[in-house]
PDB file of N, CA and C in Angstrom:
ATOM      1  N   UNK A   1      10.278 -35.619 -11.705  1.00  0.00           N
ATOM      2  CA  UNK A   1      10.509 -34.905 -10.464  1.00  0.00           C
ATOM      3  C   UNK A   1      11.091 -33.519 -10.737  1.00  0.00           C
ATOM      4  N   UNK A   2      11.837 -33.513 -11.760  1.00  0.00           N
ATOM      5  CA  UNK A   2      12.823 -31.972 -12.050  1.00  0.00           C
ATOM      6  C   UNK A   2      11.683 -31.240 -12.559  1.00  0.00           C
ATOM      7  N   UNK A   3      10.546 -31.744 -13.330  1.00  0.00           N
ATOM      8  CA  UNK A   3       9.426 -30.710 -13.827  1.00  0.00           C
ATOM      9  C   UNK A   3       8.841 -30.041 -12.649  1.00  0.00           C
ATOM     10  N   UNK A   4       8.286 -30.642 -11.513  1.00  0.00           N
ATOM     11  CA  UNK A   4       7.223 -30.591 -10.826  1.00  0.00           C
ATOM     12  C   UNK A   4       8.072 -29.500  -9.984  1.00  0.00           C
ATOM     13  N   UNK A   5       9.697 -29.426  -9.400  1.00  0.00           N
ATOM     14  CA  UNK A   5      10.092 -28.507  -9.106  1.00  0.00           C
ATOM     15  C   UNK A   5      10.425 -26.950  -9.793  1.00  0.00           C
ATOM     16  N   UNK A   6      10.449 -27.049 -11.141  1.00  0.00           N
ATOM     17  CA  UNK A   6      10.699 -25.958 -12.053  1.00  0.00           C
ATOM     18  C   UNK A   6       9.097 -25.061 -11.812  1.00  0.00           C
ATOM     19  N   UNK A   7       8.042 -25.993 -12.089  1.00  0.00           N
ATOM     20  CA  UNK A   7       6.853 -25.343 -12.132  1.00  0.00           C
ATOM     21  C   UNK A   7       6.466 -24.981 -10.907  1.00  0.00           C
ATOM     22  N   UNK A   8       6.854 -25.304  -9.663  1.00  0.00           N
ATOM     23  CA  UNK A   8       6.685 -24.941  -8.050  1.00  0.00           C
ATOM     24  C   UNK A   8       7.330 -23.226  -8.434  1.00  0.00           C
ATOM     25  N   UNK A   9       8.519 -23.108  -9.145  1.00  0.00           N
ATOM     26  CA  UNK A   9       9.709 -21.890  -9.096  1.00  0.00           C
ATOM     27  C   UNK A   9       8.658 -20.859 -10.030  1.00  0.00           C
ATOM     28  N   UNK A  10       8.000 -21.269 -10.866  1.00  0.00           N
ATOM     29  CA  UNK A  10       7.317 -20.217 -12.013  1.00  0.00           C
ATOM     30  C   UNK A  10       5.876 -19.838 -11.158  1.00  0.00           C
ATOM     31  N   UNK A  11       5.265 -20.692 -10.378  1.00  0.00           N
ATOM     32  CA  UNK A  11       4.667 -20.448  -9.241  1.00  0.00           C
ATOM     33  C   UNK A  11       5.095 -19.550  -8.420  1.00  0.00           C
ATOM     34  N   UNK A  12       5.762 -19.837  -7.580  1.00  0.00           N
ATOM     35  CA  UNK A  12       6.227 -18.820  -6.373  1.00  0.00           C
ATOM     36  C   UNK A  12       6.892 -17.392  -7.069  1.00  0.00           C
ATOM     37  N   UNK A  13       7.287 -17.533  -8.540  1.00  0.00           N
ATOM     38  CA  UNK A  13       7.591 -16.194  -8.882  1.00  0.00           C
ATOM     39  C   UNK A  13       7.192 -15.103  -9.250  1.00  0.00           C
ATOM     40  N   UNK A  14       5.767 -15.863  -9.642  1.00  0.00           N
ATOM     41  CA  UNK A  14       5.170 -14.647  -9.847  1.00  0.00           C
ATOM     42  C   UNK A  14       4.319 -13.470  -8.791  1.00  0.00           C
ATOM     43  N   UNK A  15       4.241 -12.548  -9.163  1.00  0.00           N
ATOM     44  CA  UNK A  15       3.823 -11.700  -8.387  1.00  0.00           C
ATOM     45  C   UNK A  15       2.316 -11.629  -8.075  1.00  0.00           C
ATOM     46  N   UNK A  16       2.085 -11.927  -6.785  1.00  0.00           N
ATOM     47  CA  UNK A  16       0.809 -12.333  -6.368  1.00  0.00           C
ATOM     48  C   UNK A  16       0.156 -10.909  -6.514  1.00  0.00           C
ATOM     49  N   UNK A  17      -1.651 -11.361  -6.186  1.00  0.00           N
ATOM     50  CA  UNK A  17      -2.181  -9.708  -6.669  1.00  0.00           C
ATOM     51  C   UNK A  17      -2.569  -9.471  -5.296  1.00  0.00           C
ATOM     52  N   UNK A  18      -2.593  -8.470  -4.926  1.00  0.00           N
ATOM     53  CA  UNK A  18      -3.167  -8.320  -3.560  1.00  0.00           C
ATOM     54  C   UNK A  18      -4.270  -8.520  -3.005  1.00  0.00           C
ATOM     55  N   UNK A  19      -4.989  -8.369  -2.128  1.00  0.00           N
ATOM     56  CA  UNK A  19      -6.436  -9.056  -1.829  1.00  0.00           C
ATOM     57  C   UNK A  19      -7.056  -7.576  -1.061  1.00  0.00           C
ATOM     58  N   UNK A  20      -8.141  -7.332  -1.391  1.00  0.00           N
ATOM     59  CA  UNK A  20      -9.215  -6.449  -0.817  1.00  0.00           C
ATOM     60  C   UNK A  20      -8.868  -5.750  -0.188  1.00  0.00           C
ATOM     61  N   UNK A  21      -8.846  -6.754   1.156  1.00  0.00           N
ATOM     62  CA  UNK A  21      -8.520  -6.198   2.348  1.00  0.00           C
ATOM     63  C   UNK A  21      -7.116  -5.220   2.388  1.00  0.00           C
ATOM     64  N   UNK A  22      -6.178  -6.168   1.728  1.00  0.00           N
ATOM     65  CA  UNK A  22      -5.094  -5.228   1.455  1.00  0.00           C
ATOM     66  C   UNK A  22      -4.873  -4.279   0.889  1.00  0.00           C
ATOM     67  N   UNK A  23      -5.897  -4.318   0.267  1.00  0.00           N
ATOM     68  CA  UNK A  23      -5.698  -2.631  -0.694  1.00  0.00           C
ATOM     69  C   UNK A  23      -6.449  -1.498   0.044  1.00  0.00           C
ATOM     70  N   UNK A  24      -7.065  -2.193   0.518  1.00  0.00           N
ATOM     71  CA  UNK A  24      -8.101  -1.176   1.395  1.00  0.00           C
ATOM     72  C   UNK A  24      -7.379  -0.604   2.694  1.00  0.00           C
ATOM     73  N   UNK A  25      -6.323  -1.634   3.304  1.00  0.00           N
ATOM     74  CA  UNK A  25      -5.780  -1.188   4.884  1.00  0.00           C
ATOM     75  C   UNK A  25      -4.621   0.164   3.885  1.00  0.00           C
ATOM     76  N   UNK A  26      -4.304  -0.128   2.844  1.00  0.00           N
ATOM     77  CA  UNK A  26      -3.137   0.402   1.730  1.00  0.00           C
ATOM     78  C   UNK A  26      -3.657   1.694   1.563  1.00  0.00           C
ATOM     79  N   UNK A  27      -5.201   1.846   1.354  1.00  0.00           N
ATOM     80  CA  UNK A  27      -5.554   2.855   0.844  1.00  0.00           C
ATOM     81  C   UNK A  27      -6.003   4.151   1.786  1.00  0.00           C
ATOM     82  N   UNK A  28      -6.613   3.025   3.111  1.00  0.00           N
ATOM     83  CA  UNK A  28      -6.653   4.041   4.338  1.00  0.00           C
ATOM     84  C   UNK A  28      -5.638   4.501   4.518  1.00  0.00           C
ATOM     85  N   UNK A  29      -4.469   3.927   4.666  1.00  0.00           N
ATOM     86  CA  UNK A  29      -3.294   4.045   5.002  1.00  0.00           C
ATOM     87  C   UNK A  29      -2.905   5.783   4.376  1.00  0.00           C
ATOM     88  N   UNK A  30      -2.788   5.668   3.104  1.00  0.00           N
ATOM     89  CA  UNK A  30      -2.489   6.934   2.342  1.00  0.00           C
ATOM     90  C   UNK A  30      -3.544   8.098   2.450  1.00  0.00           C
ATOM     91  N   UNK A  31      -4.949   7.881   2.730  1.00  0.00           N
ATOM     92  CA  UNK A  31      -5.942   8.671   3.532  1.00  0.00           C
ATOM     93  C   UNK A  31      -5.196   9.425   4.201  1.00  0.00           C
ATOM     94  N   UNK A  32      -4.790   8.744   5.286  1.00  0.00           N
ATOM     95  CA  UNK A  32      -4.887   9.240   6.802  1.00  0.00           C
ATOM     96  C   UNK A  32      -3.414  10.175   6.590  1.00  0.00           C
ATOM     97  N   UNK A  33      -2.402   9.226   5.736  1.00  0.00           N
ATOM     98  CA  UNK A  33      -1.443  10.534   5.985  1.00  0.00           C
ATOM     99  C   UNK A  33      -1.470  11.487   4.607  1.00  0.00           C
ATOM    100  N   UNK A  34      -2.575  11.885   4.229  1.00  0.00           N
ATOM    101  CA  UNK A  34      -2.910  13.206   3.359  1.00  0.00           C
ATOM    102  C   UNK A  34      -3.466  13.826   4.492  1.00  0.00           C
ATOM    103  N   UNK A  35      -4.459  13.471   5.175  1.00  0.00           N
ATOM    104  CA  UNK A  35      -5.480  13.884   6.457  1.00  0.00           C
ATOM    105  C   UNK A  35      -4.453  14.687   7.186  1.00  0.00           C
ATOM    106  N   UNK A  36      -3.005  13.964   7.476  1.00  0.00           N
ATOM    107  CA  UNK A  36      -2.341  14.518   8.526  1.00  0.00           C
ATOM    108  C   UNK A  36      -1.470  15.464   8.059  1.00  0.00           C
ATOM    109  N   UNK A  37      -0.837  15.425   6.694  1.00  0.00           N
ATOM    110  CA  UNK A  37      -0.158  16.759   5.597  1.00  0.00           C
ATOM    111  C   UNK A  37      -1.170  17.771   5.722  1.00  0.00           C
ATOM    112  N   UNK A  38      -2.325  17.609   5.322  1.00  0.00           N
ATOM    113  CA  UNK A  38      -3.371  18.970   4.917  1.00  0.00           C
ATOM    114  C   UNK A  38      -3.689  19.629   6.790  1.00  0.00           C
ATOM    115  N   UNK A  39      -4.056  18.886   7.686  1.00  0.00           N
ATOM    116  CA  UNK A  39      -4.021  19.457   8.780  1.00  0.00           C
ATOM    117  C   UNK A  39      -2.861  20.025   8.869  1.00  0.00           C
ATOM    118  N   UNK A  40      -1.767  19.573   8.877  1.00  0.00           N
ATOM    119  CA  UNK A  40      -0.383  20.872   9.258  1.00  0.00           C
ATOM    120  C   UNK A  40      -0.759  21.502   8.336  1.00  0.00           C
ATOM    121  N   UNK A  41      -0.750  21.469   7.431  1.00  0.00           N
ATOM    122  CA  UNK A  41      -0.585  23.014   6.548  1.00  0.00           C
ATOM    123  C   UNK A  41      -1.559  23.725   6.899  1.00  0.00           C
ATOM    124  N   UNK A  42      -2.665  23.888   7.031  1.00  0.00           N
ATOM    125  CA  UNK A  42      -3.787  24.465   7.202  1.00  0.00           C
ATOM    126  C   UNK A  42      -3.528  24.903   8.850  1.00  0.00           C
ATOM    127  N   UNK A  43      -3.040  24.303   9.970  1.00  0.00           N
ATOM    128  CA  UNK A  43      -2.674  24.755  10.740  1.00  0.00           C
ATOM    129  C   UNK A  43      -1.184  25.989  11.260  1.00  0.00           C
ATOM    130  N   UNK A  44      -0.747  25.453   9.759  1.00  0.00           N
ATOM    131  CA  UNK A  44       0.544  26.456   9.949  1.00  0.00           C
ATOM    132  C   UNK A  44       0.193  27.886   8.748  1.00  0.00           C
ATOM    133  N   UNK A  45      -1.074  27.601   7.821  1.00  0.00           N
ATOM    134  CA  UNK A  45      -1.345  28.974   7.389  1.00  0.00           C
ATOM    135  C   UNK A  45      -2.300  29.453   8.962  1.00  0.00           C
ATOM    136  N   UNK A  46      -3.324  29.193   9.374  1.00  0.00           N
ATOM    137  CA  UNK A  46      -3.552  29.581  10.700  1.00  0.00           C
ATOM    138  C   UNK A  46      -2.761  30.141  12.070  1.00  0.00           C
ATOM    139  N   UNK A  47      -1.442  29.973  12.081  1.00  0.00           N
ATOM    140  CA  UNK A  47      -0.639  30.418  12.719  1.00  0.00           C
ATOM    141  C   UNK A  47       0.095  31.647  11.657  1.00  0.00           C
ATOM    142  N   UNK A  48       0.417  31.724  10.784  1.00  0.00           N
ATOM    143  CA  UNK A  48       0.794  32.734  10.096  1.00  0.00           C
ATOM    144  C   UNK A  48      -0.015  33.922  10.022  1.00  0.00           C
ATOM    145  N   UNK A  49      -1.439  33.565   9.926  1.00  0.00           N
ATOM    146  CA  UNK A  49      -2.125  34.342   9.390  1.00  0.00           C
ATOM    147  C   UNK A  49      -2.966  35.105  10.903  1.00  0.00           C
TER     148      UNK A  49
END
């Protein structure tokens, strides 16, 4: 019984890998706020200029 709980603990500790989908909502994610950095800037050289 003490094994089957030790190996449940080396289980749950390790670091799961992410799945597809998740990397993908992860990756839009960082898209959209480059999308939204480069629009201000480009809007605030447009106001300068």
């Amino acid at each position: 019984m003490a094994k089957s709980k030790t190996k449940k603990k080396k289980t749950m500790n390790q670091p799961r890998k992410p799945s597809k989908r998740e990397r993908r909502y992860k990756f839009f994610i960082y898209l959209m706020i480059i999308i939204m950095i480069g629009s201000v800037i480009t809007s605030g050289l447009v106001y300068i200029l």
